[in-house]
C-alpha atoms as a PDB file:
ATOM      1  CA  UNK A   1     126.825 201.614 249.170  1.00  0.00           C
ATOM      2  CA  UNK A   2     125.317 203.479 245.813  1.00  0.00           C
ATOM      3  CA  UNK A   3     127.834 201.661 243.818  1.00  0.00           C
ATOM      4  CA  UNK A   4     125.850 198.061 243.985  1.00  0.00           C
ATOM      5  CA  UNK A   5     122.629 199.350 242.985  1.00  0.00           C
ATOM      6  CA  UNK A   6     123.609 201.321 240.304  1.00  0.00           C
ATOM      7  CA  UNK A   7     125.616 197.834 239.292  1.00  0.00           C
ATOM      8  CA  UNK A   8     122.467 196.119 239.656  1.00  0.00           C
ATOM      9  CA  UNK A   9     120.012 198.542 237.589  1.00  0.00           C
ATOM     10  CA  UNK A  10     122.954 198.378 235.044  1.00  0.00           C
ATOM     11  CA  UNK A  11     122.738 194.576 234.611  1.00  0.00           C
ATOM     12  CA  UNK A  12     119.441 194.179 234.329  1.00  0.00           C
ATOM     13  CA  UNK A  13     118.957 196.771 231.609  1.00  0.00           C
ATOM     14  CA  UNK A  14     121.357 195.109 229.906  1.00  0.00           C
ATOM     15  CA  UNK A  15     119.541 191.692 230.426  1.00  0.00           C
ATOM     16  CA  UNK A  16     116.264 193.287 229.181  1.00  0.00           C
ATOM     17  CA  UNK A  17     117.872 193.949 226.048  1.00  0.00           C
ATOM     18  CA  UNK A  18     119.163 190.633 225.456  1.00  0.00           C
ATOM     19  CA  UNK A  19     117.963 189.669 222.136  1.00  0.00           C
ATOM     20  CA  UNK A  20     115.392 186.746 222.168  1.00  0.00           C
ATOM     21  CA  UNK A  21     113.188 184.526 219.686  1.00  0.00           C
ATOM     22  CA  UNK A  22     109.391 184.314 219.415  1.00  0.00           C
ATOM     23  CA  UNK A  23     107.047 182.210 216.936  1.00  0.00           C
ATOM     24  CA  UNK A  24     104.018 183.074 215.705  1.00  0.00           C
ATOM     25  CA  UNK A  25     101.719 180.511 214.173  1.00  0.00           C
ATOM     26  CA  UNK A  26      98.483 180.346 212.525  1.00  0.00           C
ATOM     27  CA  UNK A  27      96.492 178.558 213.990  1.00  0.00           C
ATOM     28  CA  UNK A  28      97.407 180.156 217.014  1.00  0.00           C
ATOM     29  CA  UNK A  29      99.973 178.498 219.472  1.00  0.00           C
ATOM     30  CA  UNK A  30      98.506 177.836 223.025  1.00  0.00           C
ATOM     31  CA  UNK A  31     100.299 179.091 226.567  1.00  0.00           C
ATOM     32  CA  UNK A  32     101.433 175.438 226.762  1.00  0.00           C
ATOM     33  CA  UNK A  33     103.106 176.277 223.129  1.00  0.00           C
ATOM     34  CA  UNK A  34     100.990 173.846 221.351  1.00  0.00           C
ATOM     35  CA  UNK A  35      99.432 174.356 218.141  1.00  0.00           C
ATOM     36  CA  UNK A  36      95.898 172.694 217.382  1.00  0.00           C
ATOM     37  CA  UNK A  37      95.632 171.369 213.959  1.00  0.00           C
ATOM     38  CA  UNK A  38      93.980 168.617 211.759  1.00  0.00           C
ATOM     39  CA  UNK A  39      94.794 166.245 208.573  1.00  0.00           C
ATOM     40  CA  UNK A  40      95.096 167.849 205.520  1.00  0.00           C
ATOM     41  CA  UNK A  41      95.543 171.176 206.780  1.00  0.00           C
ATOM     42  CA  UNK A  42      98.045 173.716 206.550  1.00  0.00           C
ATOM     43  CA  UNK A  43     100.283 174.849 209.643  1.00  0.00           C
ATOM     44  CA  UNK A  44     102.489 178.703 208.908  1.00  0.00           C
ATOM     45  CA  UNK A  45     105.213 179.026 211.721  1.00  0.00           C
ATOM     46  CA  UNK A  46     107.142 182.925 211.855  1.00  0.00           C
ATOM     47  CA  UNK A  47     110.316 183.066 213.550  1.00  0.00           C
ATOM     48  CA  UNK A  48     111.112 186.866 214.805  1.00  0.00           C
ATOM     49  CA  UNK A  49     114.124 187.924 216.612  1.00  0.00           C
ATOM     50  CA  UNK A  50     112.691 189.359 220.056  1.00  0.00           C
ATOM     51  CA  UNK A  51     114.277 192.256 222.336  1.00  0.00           C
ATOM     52  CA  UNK A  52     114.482 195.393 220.946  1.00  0.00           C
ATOM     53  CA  UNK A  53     118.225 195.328 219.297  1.00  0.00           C
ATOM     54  CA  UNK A  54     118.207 197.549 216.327  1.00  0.00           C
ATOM     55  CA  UNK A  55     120.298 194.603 214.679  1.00  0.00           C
ATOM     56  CA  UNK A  56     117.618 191.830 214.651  1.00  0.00           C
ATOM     57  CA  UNK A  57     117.435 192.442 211.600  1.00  0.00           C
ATOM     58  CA  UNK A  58     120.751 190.628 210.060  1.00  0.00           C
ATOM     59  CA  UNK A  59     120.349 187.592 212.998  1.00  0.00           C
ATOM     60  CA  UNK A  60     120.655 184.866 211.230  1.00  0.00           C
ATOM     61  CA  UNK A  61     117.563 182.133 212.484  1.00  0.00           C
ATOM     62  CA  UNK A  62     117.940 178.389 212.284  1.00  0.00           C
ATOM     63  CA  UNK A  63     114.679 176.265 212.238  1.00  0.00           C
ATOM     64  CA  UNK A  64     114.392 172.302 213.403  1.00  0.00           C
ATOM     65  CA  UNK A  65     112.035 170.076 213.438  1.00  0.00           C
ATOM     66  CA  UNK A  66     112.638 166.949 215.900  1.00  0.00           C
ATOM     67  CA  UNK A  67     115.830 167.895 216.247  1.00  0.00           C
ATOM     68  CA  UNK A  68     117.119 167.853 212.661  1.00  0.00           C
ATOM     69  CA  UNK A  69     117.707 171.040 210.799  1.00  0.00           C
ATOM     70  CA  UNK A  70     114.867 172.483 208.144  1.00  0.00           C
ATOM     71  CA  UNK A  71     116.527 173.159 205.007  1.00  0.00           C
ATOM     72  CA  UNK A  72     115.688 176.940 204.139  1.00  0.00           C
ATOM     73  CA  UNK A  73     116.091 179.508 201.423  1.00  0.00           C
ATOM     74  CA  UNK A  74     118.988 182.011 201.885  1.00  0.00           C
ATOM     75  CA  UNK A  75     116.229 184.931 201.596  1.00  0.00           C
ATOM     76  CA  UNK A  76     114.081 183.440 204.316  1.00  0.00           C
ATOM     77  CA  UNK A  77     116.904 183.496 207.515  1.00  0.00           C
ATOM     78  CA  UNK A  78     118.012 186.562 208.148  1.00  0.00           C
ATOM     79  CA  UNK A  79     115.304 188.607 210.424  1.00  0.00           C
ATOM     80  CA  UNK A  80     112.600 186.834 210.350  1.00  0.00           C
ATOM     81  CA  UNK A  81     112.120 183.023 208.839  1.00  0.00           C
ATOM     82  CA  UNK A  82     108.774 181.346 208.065  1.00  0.00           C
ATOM     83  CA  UNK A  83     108.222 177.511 207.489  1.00  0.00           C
ATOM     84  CA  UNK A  84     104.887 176.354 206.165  1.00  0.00           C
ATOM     85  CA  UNK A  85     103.713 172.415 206.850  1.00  0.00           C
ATOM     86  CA  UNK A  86     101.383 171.773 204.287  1.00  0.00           C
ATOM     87  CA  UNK A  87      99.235 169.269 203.845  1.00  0.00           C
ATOM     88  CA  UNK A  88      99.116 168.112 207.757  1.00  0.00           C
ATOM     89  CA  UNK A  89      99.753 164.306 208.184  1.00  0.00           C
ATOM     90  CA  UNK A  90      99.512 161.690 210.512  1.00  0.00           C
ATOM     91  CA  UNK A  91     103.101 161.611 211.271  1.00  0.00           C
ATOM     92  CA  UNK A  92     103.124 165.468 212.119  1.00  0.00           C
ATOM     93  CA  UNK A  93     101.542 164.444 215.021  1.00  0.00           C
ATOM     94  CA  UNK A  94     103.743 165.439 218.190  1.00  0.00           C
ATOM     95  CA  UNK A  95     106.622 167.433 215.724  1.00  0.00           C
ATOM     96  CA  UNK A  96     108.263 169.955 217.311  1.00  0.00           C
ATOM     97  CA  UNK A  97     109.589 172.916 215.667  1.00  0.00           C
ATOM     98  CA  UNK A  98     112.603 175.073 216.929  1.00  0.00           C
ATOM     99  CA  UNK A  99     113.723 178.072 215.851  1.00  0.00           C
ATOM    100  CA  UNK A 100     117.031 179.562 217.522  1.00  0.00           C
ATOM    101  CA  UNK A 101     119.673 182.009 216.465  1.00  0.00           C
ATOM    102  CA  UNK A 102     122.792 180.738 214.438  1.00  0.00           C
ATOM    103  CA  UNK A 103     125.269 182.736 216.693  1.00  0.00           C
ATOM    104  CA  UNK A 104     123.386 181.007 219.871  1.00  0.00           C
ATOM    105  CA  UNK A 105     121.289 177.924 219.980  1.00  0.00           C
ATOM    106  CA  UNK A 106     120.164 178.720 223.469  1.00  0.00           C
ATOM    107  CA  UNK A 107     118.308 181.245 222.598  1.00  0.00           C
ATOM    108  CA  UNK A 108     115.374 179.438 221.050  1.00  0.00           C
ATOM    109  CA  UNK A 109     111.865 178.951 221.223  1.00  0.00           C
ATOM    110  CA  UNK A 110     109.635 176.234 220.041  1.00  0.00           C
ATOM    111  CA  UNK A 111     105.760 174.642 219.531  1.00  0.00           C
ATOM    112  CA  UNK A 112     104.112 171.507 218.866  1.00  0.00           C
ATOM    113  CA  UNK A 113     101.817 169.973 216.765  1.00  0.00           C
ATOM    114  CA  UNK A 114      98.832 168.178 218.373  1.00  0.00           C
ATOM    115  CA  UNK A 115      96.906 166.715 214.937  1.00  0.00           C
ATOM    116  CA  UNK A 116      93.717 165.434 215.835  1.00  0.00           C
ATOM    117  CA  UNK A 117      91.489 163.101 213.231  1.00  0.00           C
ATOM    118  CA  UNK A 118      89.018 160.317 213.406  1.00  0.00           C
ATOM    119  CA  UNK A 119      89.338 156.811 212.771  1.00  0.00           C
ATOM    120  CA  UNK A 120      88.844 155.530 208.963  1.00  0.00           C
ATOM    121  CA  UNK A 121      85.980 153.807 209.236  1.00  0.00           C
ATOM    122  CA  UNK A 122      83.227 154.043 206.450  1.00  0.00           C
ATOM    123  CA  UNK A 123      81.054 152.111 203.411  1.00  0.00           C
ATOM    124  CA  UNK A 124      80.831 148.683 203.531  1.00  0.00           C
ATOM    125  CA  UNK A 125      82.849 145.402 202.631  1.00  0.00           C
ATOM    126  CA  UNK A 126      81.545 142.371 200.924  1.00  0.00           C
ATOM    127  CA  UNK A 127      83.159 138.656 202.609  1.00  0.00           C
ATOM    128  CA  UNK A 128      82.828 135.233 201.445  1.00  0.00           C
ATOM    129  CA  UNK A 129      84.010 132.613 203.896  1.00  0.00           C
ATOM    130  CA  UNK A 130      83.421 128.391 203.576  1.00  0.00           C
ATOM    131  CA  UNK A 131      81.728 126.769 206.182  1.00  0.00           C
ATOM    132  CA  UNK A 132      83.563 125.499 209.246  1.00  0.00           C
ATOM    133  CA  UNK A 133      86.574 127.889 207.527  1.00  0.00           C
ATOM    134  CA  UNK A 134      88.070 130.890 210.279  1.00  0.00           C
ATOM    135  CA  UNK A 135      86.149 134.459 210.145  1.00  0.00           C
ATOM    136  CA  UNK A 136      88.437 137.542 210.093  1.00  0.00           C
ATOM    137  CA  UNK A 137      87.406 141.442 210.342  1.00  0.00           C
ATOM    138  CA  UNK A 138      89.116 144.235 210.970  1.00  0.00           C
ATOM    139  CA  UNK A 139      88.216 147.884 211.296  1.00  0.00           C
ATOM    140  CA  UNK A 140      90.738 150.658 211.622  1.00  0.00           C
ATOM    141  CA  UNK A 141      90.014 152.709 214.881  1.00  0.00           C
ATOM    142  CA  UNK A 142      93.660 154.840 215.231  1.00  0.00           C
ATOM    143  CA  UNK A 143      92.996 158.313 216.004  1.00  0.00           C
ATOM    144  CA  UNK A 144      93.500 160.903 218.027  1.00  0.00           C
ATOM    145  CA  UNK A 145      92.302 160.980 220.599  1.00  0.00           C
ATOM    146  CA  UNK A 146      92.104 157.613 220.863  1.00  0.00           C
ATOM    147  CA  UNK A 147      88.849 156.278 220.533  1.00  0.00           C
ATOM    148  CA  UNK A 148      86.386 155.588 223.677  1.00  0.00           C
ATOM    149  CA  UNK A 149      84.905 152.705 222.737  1.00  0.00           C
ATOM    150  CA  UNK A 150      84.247 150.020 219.849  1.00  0.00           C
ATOM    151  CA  UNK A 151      81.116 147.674 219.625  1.00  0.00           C
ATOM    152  CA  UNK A 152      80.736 145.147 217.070  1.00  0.00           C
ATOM    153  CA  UNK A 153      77.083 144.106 215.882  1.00  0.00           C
ATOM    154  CA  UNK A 154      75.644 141.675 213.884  1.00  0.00           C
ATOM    155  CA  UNK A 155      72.333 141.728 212.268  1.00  0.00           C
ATOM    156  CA  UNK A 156      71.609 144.966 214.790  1.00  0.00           C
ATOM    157  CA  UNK A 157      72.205 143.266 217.608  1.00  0.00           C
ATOM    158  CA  UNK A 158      75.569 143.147 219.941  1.00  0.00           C
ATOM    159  CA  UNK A 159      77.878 140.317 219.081  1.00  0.00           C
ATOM    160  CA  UNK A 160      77.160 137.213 221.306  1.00  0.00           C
ATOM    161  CA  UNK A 161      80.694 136.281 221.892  1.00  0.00           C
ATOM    162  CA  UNK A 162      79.908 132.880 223.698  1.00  0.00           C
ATOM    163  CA  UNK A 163      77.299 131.831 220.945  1.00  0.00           C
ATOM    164  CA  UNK A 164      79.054 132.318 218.113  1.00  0.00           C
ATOM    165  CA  UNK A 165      82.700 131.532 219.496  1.00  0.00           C
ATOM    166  CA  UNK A 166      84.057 135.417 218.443  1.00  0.00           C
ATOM    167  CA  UNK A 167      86.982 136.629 219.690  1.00  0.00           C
ATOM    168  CA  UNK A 168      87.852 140.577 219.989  1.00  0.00           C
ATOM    169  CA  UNK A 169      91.289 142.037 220.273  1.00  0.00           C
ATOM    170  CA  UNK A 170      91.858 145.912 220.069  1.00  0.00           C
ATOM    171  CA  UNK A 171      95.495 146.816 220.230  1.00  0.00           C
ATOM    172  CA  UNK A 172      94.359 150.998 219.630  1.00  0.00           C
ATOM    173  CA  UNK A 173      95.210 150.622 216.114  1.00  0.00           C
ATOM    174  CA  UNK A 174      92.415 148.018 214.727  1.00  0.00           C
ATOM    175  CA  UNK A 175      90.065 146.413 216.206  1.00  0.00           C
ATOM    176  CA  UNK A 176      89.684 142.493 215.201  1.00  0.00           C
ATOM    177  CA  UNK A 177      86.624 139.974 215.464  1.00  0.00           C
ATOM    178  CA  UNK A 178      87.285 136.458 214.813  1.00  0.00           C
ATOM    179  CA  UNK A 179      85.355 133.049 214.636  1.00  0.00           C
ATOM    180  CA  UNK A 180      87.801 129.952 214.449  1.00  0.00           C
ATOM    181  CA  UNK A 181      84.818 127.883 212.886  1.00  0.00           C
ATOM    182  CA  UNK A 182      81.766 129.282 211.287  1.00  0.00           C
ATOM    183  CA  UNK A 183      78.416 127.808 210.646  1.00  0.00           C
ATOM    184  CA  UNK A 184      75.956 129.320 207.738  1.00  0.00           C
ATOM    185  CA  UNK A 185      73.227 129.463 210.608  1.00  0.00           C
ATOM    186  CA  UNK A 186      75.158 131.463 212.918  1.00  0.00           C
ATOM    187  CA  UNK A 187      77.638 133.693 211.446  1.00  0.00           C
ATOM    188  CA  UNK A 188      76.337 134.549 208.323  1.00  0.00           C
ATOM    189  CA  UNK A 189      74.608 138.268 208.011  1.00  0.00           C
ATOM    190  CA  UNK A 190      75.750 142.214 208.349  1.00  0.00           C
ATOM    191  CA  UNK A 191      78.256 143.053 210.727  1.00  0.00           C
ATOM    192  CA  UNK A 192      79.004 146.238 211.556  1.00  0.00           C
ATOM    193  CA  UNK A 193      81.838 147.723 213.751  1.00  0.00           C
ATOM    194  CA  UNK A 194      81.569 151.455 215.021  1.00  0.00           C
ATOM    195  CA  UNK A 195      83.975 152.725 217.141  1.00  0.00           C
ATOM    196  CA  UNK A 196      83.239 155.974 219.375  1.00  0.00           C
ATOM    197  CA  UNK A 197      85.771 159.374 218.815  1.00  0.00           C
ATOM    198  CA  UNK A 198      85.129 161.942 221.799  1.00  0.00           C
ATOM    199  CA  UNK A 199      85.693 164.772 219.495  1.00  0.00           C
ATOM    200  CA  UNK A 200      84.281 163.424 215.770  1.00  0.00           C
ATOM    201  CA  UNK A 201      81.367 160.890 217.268  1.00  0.00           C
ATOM    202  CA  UNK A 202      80.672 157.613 215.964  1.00  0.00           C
ATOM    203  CA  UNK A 203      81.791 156.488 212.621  1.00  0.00           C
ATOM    204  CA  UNK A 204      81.323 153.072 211.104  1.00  0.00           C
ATOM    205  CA  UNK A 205      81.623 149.746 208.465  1.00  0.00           C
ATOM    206  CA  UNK A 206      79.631 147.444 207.722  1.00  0.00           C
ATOM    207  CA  UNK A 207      80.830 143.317 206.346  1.00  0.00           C
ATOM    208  CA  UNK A 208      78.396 141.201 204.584  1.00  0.00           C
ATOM    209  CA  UNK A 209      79.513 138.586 205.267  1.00  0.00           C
ATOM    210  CA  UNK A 210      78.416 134.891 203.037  1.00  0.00           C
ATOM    211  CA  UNK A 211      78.661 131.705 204.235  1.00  0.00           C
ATOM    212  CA  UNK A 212      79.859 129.466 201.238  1.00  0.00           C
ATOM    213  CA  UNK A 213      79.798 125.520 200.980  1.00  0.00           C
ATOM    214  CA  UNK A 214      82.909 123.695 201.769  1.00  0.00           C
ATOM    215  CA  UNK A 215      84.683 122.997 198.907  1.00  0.00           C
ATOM    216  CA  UNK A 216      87.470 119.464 198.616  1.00  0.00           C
ATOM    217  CA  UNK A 217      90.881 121.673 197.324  1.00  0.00           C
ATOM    218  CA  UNK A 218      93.157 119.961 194.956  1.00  0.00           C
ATOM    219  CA  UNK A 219      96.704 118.994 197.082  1.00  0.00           C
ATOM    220  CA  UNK A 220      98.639 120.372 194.490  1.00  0.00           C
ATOM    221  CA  UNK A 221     101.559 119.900 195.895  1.00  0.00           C
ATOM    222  CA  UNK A 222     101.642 116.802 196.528  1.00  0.00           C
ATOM    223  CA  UNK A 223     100.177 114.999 193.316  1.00  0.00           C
ATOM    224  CA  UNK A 224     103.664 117.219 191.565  1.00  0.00           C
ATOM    225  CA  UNK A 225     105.819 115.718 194.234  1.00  0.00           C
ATOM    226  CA  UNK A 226     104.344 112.168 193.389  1.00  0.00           C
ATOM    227  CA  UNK A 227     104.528 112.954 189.887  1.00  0.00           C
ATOM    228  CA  UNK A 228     108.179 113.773 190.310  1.00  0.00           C
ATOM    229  CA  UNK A 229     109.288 110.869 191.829  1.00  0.00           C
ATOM    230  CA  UNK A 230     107.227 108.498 189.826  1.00  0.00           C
ATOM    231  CA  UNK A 231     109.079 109.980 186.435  1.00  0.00           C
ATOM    232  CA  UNK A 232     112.822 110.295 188.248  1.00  0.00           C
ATOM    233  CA  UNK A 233     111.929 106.354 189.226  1.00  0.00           C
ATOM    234  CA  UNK A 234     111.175 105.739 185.659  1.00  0.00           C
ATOM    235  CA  UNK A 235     114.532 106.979 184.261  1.00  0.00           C
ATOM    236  CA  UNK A 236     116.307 105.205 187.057  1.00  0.00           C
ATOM    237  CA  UNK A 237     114.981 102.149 185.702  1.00  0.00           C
ATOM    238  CA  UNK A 238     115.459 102.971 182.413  1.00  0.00           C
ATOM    239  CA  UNK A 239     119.288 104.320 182.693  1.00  0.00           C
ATOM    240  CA  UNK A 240     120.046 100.987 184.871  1.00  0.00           C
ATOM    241  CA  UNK A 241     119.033  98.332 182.272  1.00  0.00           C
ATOM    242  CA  UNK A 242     119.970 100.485 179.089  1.00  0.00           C
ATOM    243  CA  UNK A 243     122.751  97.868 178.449  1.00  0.00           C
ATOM    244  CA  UNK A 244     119.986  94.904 178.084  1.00  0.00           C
ATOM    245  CA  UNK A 245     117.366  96.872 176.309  1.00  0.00           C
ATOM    246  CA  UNK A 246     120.349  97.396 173.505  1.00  0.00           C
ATOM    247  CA  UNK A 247     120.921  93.867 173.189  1.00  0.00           C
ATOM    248  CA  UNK A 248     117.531  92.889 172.260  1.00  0.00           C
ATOM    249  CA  UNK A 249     116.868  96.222 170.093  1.00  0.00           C
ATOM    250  CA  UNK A 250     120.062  94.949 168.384  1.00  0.00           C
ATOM    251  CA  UNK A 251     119.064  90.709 168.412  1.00  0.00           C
ATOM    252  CA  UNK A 252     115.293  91.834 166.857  1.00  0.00           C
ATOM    253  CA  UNK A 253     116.447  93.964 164.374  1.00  0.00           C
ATOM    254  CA  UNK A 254     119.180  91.175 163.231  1.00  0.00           C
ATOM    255  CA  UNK A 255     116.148  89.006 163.176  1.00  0.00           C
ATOM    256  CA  UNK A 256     113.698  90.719 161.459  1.00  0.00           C
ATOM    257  CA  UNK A 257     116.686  91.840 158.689  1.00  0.00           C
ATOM    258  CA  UNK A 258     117.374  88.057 157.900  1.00  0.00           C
ATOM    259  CA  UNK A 259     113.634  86.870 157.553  1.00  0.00           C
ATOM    260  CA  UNK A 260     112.858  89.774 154.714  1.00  0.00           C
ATOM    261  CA  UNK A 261     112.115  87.199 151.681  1.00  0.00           C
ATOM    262  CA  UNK A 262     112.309  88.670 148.200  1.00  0.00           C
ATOM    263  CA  UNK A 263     108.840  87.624 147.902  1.00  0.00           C
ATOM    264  CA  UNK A 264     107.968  90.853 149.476  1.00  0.00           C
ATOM    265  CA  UNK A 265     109.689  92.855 146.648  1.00  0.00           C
ATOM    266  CA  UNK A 266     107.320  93.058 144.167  1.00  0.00           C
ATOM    267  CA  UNK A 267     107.340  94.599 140.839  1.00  0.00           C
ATOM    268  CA  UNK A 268     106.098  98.073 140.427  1.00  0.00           C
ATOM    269  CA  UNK A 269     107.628 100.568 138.017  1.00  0.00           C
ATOM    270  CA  UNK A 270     106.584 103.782 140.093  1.00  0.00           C
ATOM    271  CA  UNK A 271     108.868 102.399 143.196  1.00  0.00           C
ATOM    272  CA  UNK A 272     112.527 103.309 143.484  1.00  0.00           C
ATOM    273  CA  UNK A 273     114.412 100.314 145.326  1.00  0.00           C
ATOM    274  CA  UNK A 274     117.589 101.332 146.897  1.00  0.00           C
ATOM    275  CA  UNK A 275     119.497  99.367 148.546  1.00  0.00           C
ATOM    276  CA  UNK A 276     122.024  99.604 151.480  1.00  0.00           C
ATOM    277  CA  UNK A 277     124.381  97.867 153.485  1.00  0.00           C
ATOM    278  CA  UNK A 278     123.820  97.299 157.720  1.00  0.00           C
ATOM    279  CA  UNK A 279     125.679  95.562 160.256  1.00  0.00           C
ATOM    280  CA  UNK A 280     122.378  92.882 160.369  1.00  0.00           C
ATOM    281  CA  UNK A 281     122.103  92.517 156.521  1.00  0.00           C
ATOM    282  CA  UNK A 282     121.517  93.787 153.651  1.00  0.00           C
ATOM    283  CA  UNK A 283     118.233  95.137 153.146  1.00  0.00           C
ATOM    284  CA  UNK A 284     115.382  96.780 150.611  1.00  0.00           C
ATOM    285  CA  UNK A 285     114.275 100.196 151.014  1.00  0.00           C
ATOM    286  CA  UNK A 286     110.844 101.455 149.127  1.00  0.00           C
ATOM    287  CA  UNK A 287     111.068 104.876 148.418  1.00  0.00           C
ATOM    288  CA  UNK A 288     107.944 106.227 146.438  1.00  0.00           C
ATOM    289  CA  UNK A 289     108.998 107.783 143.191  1.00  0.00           C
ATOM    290  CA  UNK A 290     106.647 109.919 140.530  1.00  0.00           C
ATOM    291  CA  UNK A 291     106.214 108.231 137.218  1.00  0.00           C
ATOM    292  CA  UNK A 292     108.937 110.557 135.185  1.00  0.00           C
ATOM    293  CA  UNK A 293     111.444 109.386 138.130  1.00  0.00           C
ATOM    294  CA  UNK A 294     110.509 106.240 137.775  1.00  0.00           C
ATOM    295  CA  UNK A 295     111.492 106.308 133.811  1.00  0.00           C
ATOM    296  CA  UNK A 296     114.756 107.631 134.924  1.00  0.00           C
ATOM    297  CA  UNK A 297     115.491 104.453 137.060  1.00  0.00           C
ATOM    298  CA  UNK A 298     119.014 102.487 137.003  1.00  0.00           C
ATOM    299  CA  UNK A 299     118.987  98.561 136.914  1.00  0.00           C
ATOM    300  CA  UNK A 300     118.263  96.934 140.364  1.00  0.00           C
ATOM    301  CA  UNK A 301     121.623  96.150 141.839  1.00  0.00           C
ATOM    302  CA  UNK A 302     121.924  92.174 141.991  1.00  0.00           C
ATOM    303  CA  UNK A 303     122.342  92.973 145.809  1.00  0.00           C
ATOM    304  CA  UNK A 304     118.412  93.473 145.580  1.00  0.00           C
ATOM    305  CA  UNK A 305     116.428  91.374 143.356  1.00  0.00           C
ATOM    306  CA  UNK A 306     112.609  91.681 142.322  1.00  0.00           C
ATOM    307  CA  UNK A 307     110.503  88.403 141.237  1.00  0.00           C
END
């Protein structure tokens, strides 16, 4: 009967020096094991071997984050291993970091990141829209926590959805007012959208926004398509009586070869007159010629014959 509890203290000294894993974190880790932290800021996580084994000090530590191994420096795994997330982004958000021994994964330990910010929303934004043209602003209201609330003004006074035929959507990431067709009267003026952060307050843009003239728009498109076909129809025309436009070319320029008259050959020494051979005729050719060419000129060839 002394034998089982002397089996029992046994095994649970022996379970009390089970070697464990703790992290330490600055900023501090809650009970829950979550760390509070905000954009841009810098997050150190310490990994220490925990139960009182004289060899902690060569355990080899493996760190995760998500589930996917952190790559780390040979000097910073044995005994005790630090990773540092630096600067804090959006996307770090919910990341959870592990850190177990290499010999057994199941002893681990791990936190979370809860990043908190406040929605981008500030200055001011300049619009030009044409009358009876759609309206279109946007505000970016993501953060976290998610905003309370988002009101929309104009002029410094709530947005009358029914007068001016707005429209808001909100899908927790931006926050949208639209007009399908404005009027200069009615939807011109300062809007301003402020959305409502339970931790950072309100923060806010503003939208001039101009109501233009309508303006007729050049179709482009379809004066080049016109254009296009009009040409195209052109050298259709063109290709499919190429055959009769020859003929004539050819019948005119017979005609016009066998009415030259020598009469039109008249005597100048400073012309050259050369003459040439052609399936028409035979024709005369003025080619201008400077005075000490003209010196240098043959006889007229009898096939060309001044008066």
């Amino acid at each position: 009967m002394m034998f089982r509890p002397s089996l029992f203290h046994l095994l649970f000294y022996c379970a009390t020096q089970t070697l464990g894993v703790k992290i330490q974190s600055e900023p501090e880790v809650s009970g829950e094991g979550v760390i509070q932290t905000e954009l841009q800021r810098t997050v150190t996580l310490l990994c220490l071997p925990d139960g009182g084994s004289e060899t902690q000090a060569d355990e080899e530590l493996v760190w995760l984050r998500n589930g996917a191994v952190v790559i780390l420096r040979e000097e910073n795994k044995k005994g005790r291993s630090s990773v540092c997330v630096t600067p804090v982004i959006h996307e770090d958000n919910g990341a959870t970091f592990t850190c177990h021994l290499s010999r057994n994964a199941t002893i681990r330990a791990s936190v979370t990141l809860n990043v908190t910010y406040h929605p981008q929303l500030s200055g001011s934004e300049e619009v030009a829209v044409e009358d009876e043209s759609a309206l279109v602003l946007r505000c970016d209201i993501w953060a976290n926590p998610p905003v309370s609330s988002v009101l929309w003004t104009l002029n410094g006074s709530a947005v009358d959805l029914f007068a001016g035929g707005f429209t808001v959507t909100n899908d927790g990431f931006t926050s949208q007012l639209t007009a399908s067709s404005v009027e200069k009267s009615v939807h011109e003026g300062t809007y301003q959208c402020t959305a409502n952060s339970p931790v950072y307050g309100e923060h806010s843009k503003r939208f001039q926004v101009t109501v233009t003239e309508k303006t007729m728009k050049f179709p482009l498109m379809p004066m080049i398509a016109g254009l296009v076909v009009v040409i195209f129809t052109a050298l259709l025309a063109v290709v499919s009586r190429w055959s009769k436009i020859t003929k004539v070319t050819y019948k005119t320029y017979t005609h016009m070869a066998q009415g030259l008259t020598l009469n039109h050959c008249k005597p100048n020494p400073l012309m050259l007159y050369v003459s040439f051979d052609s399936a028409a005729s035979k024709l005369c050719q003025l080619v201008s010629a400077s005075p000490n060419e003209a010196m240098k000129i043959p006889p007229l060839s009898t096939e060309c014959k001044r008066l």
